[in-house]
Protein backbone atom coordinates (compact mmCIF):
# COMPACT_ATOMS: atom_id res chain seq x y z
CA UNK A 1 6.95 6.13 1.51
CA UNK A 2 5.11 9.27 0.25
CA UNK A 3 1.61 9.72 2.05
CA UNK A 4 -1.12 12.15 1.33
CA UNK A 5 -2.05 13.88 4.89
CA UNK A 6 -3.35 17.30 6.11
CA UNK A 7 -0.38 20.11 7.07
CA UNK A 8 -1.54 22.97 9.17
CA UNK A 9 -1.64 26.39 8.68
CA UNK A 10 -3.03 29.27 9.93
CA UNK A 11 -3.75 30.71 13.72
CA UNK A 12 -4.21 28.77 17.12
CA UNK A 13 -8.09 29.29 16.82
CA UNK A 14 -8.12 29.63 12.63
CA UNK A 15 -6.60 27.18 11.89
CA UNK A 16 -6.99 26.01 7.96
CA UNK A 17 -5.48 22.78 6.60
CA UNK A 18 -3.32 22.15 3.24
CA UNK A 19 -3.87 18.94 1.65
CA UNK A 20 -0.22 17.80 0.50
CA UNK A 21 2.02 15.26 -0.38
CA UNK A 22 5.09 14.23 1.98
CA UNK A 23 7.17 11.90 3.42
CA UNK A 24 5.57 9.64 5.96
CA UNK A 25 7.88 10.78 8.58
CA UNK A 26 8.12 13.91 7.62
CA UNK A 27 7.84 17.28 10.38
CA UNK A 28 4.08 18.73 9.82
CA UNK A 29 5.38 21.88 8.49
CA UNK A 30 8.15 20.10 6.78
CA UNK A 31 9.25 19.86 3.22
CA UNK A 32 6.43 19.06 0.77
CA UNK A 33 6.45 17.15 -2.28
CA UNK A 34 2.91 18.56 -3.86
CA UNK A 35 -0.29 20.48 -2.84
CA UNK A 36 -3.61 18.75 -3.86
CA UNK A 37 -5.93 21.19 -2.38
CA UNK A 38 -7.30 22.62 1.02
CA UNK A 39 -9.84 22.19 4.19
CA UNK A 40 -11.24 24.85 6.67
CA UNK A 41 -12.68 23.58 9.45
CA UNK A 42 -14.80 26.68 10.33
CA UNK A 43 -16.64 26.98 7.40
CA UNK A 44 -16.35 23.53 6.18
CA UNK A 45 -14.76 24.50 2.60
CA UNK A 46 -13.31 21.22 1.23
CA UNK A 47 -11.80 21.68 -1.97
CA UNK A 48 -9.03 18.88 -3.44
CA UNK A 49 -7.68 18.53 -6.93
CA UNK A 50 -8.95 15.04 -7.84
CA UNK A 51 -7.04 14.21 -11.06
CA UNK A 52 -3.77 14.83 -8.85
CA UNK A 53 -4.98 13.07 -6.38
CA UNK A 54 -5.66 9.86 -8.78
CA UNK A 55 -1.63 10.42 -10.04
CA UNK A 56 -0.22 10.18 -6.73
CA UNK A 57 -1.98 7.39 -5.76
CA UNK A 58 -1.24 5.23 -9.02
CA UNK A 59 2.54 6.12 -8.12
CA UNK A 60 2.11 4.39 -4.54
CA UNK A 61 0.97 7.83 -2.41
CA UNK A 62 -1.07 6.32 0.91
CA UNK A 63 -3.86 8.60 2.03
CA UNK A 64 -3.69 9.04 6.12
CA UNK A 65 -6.45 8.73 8.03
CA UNK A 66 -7.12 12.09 8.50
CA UNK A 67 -7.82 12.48 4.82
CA UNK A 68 -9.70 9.55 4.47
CA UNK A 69 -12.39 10.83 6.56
CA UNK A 70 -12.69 14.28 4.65
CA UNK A 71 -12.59 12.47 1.02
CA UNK A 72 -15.22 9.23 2.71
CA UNK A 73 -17.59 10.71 4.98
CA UNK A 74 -20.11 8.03 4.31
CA UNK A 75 -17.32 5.37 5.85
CA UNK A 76 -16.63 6.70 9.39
CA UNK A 77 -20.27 7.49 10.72
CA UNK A 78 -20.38 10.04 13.99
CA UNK A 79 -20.37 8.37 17.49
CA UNK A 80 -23.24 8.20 19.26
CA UNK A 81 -22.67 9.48 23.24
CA UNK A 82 -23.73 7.24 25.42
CA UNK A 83 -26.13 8.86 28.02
CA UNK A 84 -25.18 7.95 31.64
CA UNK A 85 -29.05 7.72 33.74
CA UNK A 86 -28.40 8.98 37.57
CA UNK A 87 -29.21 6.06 40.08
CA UNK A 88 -32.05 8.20 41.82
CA UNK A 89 -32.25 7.49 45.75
């Protein structure tokens, strides 16, 4: 099954994403099929060729979760912490 998920690239602490397409059990930095586009966390770039991206998912591609989020912000709000009040004595 071919799945659309992030591969990393890049330093420990710059650390840049590639958005590709691979086997679902694929290594990380293993063989890729195709390269939709790209996403740096540190500057929040997000940039992803959408008419590829509409190809390989008519041909059965499965976007990961990872992926998901970046494309459907909207659909996974932030968490809220909860705030833990001290018992006072």
């Amino acid at each position: 099954m071919l799945k659309i998920k992030l591969a990393p690239r890049g330093k420990i602490h710059q650390i840049t994403y590639r958005i590709v397409i691979a086997q679902d059990r694929s290594k990380l930095n293993g063989p890729v099929i195709d390269d939709l586009g790209f996403y740096t966390p540190q500057t929040k770039t997000f940039e992803i060729n959408k008419q590829k991206l509409a190809d390989w998912q008519k041909k059965g591609a499965q976007i990961t979760y990872g992926v998901d989020r970046l494309l459907n912000p909207s659909k996974y709000p932030k968490k809220v912490k909860k705030v833990v009040e001290k018992k006072s004595e």
